[in-house]
C-alpha atoms as a PDB file:
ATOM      1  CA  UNK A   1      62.605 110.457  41.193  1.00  0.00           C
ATOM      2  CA  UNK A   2      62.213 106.905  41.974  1.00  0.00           C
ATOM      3  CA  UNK A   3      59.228 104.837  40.524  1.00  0.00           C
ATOM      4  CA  UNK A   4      58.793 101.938  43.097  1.00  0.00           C
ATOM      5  CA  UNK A   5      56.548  99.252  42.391  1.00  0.00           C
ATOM      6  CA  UNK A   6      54.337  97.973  45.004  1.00  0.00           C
ATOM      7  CA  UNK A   7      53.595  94.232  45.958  1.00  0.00           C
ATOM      8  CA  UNK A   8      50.696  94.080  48.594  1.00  0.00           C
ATOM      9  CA  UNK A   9      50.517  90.602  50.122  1.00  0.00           C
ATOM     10  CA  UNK A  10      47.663  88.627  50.898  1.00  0.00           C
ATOM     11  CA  UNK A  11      47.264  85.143  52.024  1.00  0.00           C
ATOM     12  CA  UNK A  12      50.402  85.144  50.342  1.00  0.00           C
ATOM     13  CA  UNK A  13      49.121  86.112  47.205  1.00  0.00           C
ATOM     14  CA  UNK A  14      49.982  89.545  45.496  1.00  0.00           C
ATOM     15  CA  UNK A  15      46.674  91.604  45.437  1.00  0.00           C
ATOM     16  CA  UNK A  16      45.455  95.594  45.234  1.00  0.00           C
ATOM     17  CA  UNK A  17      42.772  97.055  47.326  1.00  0.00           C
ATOM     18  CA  UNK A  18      40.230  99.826  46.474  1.00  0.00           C
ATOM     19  CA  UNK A  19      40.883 102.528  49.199  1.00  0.00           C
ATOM     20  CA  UNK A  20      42.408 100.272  51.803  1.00  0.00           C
ATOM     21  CA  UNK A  21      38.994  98.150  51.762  1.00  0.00           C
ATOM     22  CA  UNK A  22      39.863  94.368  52.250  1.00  0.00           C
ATOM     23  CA  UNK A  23      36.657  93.233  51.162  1.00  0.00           C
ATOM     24  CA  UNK A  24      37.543  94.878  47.680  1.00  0.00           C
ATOM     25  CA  UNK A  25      40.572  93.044  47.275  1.00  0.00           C
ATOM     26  CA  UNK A  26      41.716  92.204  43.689  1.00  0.00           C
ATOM     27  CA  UNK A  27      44.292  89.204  43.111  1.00  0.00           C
ATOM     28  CA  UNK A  28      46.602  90.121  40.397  1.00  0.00           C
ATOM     29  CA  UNK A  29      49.396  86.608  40.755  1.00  0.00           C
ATOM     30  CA  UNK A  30      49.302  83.947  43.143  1.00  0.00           C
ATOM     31  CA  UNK A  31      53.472  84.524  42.927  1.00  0.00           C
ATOM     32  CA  UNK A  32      54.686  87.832  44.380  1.00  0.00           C
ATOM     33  CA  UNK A  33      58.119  86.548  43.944  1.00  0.00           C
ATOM     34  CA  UNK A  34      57.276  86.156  40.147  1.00  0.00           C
ATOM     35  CA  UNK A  35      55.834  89.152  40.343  1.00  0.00           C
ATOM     36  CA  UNK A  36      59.053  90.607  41.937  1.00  0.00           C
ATOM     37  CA  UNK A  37      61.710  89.731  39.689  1.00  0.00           C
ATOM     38  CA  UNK A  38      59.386  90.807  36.970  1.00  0.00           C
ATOM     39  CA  UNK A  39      59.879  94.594  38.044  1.00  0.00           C
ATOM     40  CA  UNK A  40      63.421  94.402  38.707  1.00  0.00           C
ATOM     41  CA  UNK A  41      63.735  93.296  35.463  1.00  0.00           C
ATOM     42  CA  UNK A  42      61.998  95.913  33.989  1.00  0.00           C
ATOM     43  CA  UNK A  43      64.326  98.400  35.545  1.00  0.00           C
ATOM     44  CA  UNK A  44      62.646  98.942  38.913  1.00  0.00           C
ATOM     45  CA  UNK A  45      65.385  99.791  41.746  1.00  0.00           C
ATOM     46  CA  UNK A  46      63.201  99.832  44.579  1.00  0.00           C
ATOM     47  CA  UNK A  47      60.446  97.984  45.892  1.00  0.00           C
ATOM     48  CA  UNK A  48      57.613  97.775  48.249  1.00  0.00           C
ATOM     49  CA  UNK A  49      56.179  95.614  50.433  1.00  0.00           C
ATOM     50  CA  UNK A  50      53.022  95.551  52.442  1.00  0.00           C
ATOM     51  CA  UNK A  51      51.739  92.546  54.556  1.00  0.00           C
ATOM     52  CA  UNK A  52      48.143  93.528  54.665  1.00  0.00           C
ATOM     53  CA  UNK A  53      47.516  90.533  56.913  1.00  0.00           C
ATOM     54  CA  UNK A  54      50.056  91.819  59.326  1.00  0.00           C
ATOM     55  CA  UNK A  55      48.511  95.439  59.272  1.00  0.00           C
ATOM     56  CA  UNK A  56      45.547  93.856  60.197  1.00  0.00           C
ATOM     57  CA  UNK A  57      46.719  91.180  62.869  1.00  0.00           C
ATOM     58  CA  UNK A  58      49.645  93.515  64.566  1.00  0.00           C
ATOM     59  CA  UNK A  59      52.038  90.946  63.656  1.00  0.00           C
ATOM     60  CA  UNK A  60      53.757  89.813  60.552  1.00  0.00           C
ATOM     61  CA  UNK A  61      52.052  87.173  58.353  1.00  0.00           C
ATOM     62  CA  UNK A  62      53.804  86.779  55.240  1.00  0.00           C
ATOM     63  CA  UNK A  63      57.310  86.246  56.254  1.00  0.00           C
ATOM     64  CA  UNK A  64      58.303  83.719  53.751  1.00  0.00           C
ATOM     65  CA  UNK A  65      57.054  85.342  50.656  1.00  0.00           C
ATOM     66  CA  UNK A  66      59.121  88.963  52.662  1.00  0.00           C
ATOM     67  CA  UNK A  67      61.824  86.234  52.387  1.00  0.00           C
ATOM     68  CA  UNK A  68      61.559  84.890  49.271  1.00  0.00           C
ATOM     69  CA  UNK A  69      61.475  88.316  47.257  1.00  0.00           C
ATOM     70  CA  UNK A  70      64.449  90.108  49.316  1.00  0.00           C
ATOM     71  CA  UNK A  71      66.514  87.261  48.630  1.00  0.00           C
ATOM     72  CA  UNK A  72      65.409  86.837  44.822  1.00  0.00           C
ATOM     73  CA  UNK A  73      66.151  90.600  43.960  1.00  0.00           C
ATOM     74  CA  UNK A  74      68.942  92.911  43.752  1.00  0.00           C
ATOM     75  CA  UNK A  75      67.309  95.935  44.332  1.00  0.00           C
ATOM     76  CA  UNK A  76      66.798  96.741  48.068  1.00  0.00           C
ATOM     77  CA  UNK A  77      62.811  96.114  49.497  1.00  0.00           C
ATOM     78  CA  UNK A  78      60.856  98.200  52.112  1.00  0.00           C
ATOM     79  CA  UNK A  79      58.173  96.256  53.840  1.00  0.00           C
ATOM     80  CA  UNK A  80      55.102  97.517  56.171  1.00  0.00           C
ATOM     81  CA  UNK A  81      52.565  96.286  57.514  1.00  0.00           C
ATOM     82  CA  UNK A  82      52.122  94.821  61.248  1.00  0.00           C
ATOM     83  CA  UNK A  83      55.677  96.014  62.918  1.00  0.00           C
ATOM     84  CA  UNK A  84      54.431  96.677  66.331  1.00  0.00           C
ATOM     85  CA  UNK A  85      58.012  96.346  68.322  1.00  0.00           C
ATOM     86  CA  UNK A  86      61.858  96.335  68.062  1.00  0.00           C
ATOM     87  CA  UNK A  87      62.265  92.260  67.262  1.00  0.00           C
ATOM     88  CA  UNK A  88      59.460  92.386  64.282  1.00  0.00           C
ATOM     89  CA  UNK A  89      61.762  95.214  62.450  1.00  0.00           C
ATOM     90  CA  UNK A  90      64.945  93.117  63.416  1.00  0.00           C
ATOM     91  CA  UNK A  91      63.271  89.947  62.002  1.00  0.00           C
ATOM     92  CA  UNK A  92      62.876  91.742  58.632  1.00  0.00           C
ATOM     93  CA  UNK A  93      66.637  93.160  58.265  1.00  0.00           C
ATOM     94  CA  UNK A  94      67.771  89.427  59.270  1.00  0.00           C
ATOM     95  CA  UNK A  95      65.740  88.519  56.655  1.00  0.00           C
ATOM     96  CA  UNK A  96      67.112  90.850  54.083  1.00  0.00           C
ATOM     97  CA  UNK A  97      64.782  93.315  53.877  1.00  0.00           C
ATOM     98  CA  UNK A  98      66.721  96.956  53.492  1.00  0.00           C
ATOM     99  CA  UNK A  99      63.726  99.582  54.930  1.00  0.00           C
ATOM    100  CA  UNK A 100      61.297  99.277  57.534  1.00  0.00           C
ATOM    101  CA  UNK A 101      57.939 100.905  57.605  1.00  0.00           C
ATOM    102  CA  UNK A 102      56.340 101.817  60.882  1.00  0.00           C
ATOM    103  CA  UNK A 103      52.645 103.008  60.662  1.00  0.00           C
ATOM    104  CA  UNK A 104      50.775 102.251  63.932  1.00  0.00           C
ATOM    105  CA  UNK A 105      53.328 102.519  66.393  1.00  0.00           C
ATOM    106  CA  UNK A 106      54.435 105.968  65.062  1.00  0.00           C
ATOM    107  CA  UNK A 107      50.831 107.321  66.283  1.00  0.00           C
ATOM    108  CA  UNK A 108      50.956 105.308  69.365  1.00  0.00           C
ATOM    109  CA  UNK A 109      54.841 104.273  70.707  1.00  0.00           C
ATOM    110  CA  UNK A 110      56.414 107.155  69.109  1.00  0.00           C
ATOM    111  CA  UNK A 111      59.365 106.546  71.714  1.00  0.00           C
ATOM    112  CA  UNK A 112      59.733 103.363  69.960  1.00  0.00           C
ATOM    113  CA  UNK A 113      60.337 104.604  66.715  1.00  0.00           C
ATOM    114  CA  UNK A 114      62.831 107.025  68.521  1.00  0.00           C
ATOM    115  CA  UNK A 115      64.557 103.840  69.755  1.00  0.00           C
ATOM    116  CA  UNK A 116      64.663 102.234  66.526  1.00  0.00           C
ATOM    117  CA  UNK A 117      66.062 105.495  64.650  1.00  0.00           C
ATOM    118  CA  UNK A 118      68.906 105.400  67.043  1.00  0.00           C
ATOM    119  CA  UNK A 119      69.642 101.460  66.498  1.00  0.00           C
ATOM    120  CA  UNK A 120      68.818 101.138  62.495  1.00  0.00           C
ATOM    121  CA  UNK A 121      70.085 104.109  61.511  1.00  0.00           C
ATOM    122  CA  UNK A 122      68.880 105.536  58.399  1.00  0.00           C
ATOM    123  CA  UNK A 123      66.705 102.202  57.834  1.00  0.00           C
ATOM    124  CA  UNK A 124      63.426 103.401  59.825  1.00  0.00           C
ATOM    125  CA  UNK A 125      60.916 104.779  57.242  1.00  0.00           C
ATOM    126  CA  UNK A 126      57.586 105.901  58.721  1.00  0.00           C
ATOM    127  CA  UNK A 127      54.225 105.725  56.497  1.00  0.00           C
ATOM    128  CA  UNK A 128      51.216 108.124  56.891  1.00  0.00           C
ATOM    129  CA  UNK A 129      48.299 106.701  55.758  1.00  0.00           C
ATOM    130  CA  UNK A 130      45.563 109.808  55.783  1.00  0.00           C
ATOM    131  CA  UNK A 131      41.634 109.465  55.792  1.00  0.00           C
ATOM    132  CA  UNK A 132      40.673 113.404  55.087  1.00  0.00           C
ATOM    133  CA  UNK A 133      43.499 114.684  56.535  1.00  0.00           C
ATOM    134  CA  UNK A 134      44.076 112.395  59.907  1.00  0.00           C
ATOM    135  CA  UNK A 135      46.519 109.271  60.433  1.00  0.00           C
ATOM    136  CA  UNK A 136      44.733 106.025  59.913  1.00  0.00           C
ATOM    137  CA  UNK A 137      46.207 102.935  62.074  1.00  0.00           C
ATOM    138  CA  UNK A 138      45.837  99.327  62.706  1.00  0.00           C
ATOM    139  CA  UNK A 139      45.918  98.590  58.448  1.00  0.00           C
ATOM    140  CA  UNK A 140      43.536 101.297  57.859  1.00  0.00           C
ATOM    141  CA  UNK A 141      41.137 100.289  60.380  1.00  0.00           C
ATOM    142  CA  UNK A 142      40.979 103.116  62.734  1.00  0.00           C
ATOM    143  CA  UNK A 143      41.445 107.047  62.253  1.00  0.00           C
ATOM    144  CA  UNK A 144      42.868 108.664  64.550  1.00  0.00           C
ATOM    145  CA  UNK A 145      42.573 112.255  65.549  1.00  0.00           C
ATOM    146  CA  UNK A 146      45.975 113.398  64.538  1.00  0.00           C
ATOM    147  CA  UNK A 147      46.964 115.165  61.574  1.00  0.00           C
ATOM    148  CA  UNK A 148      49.392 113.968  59.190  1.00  0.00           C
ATOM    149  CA  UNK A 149      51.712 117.521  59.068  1.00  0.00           C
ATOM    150  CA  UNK A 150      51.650 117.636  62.318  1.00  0.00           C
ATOM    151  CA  UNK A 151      52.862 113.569  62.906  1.00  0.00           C
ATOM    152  CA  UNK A 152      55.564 113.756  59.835  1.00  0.00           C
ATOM    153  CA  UNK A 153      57.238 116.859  61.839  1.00  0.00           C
ATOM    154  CA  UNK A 154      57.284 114.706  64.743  1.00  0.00           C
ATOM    155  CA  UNK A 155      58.660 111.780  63.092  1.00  0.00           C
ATOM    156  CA  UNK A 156      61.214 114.185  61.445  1.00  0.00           C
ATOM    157  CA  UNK A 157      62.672 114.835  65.051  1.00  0.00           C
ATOM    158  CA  UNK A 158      63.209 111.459  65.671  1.00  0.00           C
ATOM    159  CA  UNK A 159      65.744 110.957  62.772  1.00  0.00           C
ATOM    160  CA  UNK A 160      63.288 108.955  60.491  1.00  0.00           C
ATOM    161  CA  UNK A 161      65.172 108.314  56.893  1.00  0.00           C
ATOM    162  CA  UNK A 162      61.857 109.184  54.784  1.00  0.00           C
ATOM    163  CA  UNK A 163      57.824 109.746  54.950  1.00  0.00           C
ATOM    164  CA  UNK A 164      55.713 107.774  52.970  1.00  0.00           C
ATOM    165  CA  UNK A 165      52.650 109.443  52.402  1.00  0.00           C
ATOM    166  CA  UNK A 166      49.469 107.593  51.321  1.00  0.00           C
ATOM    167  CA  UNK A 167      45.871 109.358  50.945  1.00  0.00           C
ATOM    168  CA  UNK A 168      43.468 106.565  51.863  1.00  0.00           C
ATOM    169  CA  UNK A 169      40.195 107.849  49.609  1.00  0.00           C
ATOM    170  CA  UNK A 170      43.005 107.735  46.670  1.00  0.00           C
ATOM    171  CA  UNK A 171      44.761 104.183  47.154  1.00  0.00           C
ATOM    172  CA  UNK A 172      43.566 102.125  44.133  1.00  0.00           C
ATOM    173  CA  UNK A 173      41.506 104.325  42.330  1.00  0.00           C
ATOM    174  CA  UNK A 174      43.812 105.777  39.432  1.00  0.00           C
ATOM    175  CA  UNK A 175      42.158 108.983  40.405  1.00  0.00           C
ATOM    176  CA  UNK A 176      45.647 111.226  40.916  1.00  0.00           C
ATOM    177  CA  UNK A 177      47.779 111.829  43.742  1.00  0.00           C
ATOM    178  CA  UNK A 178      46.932 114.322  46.085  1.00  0.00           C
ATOM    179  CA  UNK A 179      49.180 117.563  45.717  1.00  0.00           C
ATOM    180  CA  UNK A 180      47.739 119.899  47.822  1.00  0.00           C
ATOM    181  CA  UNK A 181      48.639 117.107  50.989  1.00  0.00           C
ATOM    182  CA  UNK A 182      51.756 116.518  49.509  1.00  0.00           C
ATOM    183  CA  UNK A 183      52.848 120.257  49.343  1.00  0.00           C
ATOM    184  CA  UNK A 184      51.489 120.863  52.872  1.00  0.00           C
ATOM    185  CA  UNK A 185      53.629 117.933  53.794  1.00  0.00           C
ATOM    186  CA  UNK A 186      56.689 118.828  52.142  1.00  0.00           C
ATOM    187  CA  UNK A 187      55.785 122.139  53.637  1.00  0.00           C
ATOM    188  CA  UNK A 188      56.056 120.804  57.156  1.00  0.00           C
ATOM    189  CA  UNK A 189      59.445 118.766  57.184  1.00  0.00           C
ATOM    190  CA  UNK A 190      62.823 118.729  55.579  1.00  0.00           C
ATOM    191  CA  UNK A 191      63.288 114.418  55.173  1.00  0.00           C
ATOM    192  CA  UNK A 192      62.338 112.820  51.587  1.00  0.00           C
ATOM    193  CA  UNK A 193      58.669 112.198  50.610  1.00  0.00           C
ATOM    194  CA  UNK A 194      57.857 109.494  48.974  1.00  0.00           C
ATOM    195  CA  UNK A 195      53.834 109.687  47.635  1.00  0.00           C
ATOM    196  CA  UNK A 196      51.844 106.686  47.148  1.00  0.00           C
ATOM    197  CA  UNK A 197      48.115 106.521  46.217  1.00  0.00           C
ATOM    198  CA  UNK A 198      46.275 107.196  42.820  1.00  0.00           C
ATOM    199  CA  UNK A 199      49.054 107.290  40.528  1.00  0.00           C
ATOM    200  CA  UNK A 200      47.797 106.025  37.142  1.00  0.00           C
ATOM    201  CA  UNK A 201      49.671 107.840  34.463  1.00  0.00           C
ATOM    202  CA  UNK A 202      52.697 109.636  32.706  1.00  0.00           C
ATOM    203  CA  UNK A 203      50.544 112.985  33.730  1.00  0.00           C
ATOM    204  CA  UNK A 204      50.358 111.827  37.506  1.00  0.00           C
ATOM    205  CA  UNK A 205      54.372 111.082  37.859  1.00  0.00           C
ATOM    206  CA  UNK A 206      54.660 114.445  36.069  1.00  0.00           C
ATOM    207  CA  UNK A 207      52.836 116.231  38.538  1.00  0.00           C
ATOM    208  CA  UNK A 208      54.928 114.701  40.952  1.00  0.00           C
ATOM    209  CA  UNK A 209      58.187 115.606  39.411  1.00  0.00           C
ATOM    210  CA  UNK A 210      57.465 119.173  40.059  1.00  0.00           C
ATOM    211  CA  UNK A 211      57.702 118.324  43.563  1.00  0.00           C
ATOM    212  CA  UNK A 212      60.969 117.176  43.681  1.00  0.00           C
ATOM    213  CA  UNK A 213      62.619 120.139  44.595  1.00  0.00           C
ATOM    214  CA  UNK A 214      60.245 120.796  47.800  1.00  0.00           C
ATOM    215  CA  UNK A 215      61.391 116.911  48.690  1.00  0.00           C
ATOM    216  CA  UNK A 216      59.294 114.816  46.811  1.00  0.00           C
ATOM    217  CA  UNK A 217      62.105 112.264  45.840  1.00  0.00           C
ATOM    218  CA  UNK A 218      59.822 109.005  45.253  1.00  0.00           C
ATOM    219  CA  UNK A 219      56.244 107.285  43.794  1.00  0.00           C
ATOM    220  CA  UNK A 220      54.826 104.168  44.766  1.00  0.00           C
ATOM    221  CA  UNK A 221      52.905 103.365  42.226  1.00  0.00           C
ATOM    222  CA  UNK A 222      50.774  99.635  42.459  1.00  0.00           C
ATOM    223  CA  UNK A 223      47.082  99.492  40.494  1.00  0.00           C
ATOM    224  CA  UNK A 224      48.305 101.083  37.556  1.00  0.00           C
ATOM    225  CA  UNK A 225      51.088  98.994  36.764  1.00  0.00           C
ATOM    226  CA  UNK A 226      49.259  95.655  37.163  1.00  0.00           C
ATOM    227  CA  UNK A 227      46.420  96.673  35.396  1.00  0.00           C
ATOM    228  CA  UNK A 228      48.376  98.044  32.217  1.00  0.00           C
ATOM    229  CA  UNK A 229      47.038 102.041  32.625  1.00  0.00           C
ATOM    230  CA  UNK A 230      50.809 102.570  33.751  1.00  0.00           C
ATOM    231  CA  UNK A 231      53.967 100.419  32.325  1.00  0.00           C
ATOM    232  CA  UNK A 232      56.653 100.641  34.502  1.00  0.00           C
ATOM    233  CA  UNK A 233      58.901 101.374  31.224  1.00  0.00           C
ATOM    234  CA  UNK A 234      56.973 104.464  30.711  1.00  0.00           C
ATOM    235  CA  UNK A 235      57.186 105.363  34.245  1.00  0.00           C
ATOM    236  CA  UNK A 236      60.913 105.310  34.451  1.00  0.00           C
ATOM    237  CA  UNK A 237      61.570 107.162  31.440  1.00  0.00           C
ATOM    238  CA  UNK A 238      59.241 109.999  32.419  1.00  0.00           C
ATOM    239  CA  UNK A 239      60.702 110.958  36.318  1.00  0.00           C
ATOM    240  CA  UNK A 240      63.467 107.805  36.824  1.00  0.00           C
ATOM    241  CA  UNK A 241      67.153 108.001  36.491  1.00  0.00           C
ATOM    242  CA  UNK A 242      68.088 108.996  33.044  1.00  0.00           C
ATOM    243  CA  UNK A 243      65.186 110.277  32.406  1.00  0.00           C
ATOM    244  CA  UNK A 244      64.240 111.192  28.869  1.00  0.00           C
ATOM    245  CA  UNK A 245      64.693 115.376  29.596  1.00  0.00           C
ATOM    246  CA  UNK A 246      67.818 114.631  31.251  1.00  0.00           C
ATOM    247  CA  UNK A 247      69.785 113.204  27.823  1.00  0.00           C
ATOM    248  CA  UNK A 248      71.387 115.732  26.026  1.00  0.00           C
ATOM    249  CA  UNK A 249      69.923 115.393  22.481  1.00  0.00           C
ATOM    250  CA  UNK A 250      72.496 113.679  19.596  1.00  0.00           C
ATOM    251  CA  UNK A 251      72.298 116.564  17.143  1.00  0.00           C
ATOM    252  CA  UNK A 252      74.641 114.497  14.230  1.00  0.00           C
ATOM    253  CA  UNK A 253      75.373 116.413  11.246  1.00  0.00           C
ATOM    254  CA  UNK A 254      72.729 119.020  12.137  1.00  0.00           C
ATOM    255  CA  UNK A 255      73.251 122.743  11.165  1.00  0.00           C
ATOM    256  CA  UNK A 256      72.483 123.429  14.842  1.00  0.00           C
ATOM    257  CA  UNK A 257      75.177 120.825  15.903  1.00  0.00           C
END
């Protein structure tokens, strides 16, 4: 299962909010592309991007940090936030960006995301941002009346590459991911999940793991790992490649050898 790192940008600046609230936003480095590098170099092989400003705005707003960090790292980046139309997702690929998230305009231009499916081929990720069960749009700001099984399925027929699925009352709390959503979700489609929101421990990625097999393949993890409940190290070794239940044990000399 990948363990993917998140890097929420602000004014430039790489911050966390408490359940999608701007007004409880929490700077954590005034360099994301610091901040960047530092998780690649602790073994991270994905990461993620969101331009909060863009979210809000409907356009993107932190194009030169986007910049800076896909061409710093190896690893390929997924950004959100803000991609309303075909030349905002073709801005970020020029850039080097590897994945595109669409959140808004899979609610409201879904033909769009058709569209871009066709001409990005397995590059178009969709996130699902869910207040109580019901897509949120326009960077959290609105809820709309559709429910998130029903929209994945939906995006599914499109030829999306993944879901990202975020539960809204979860995102920066350390309170746990939401299973029961997730299972409903994974019940509903056959693409990759990838769960983001509330993951603060070994215990949470665990819980997680046993998803796998119902398509579960990834966790965005963000609060945790900046504020130390969660290192990245420990992360990886738990559900990442290699993990530590996946190496045969070294039984030496043992009787049982």
């Amino acid at each position: 299962m990948d363990v993917i790192p998140a890097i929420d940008l602000l004014e430039g600046r790489c911050v966390r909010l408490y359940q999608g609230d701007y007004a409880r936003s929490q700077t954590f480095n005034e360099d994301p592309v610091a901040v960047a590098r530092e998780w690649v170099e602790q073994g991270a092989t994905r990461l993620h991007l969101v331009d909060l400003d863009g979210a809000k705005a409907g356009e993107s707003k932190n194009l030169g940090a986007i910049e800076a960090i896909a061409q710093t790292v190896s690893v390929p980046v997924q950004v959100g936030g803000g991609l309303r139309d075909r030349s905002a997702v073709a801005r970020l690929f020029d850039l080097g960006v590897r994945y595109a998230i669409l959140g808004t305009v899979a609610v409201e231009q879904p033909e769009l995301v058709g569209e871009l499916c066709r001409e990005f081929r397995d590059r178009i990720v969709v996130g699902i941002d869910a207040r109580n069960g019901r897509v949120a749009t326009r960077g959290w700001l609105e809820t709309s009346e559709v429910l998130a099984p029903t929209l994945a399925q939906d995006m599914a027929a499109l030829g999306v590459a993944a879901i990202i699925y975020t539960d809204i009352h979860r995102d920066g709390t350390l309170s746990g991911p939401n299973l029961d959503a997730l299972k409903e979700l994974a019940e509903a489609i056959e693409i990759p999940i990838i769960a983001s929101g509330g993951v603060s421990s070994v215990s949470d990625l665990l819980s997680l793991l046993a998803l796998e097999t119902r398509g579960v393949s990834g966790a965005i993890v963000g609060r945790a790992l900046y504020t130390g409940d969660l290192s990245l190290k420990d992360a990886l070794q738990a559900v990442g490649p290699g993990r530590l239940q996946d190496i045969p044990p070294d039984f030496g000399s043992s009787a049982f050898a």
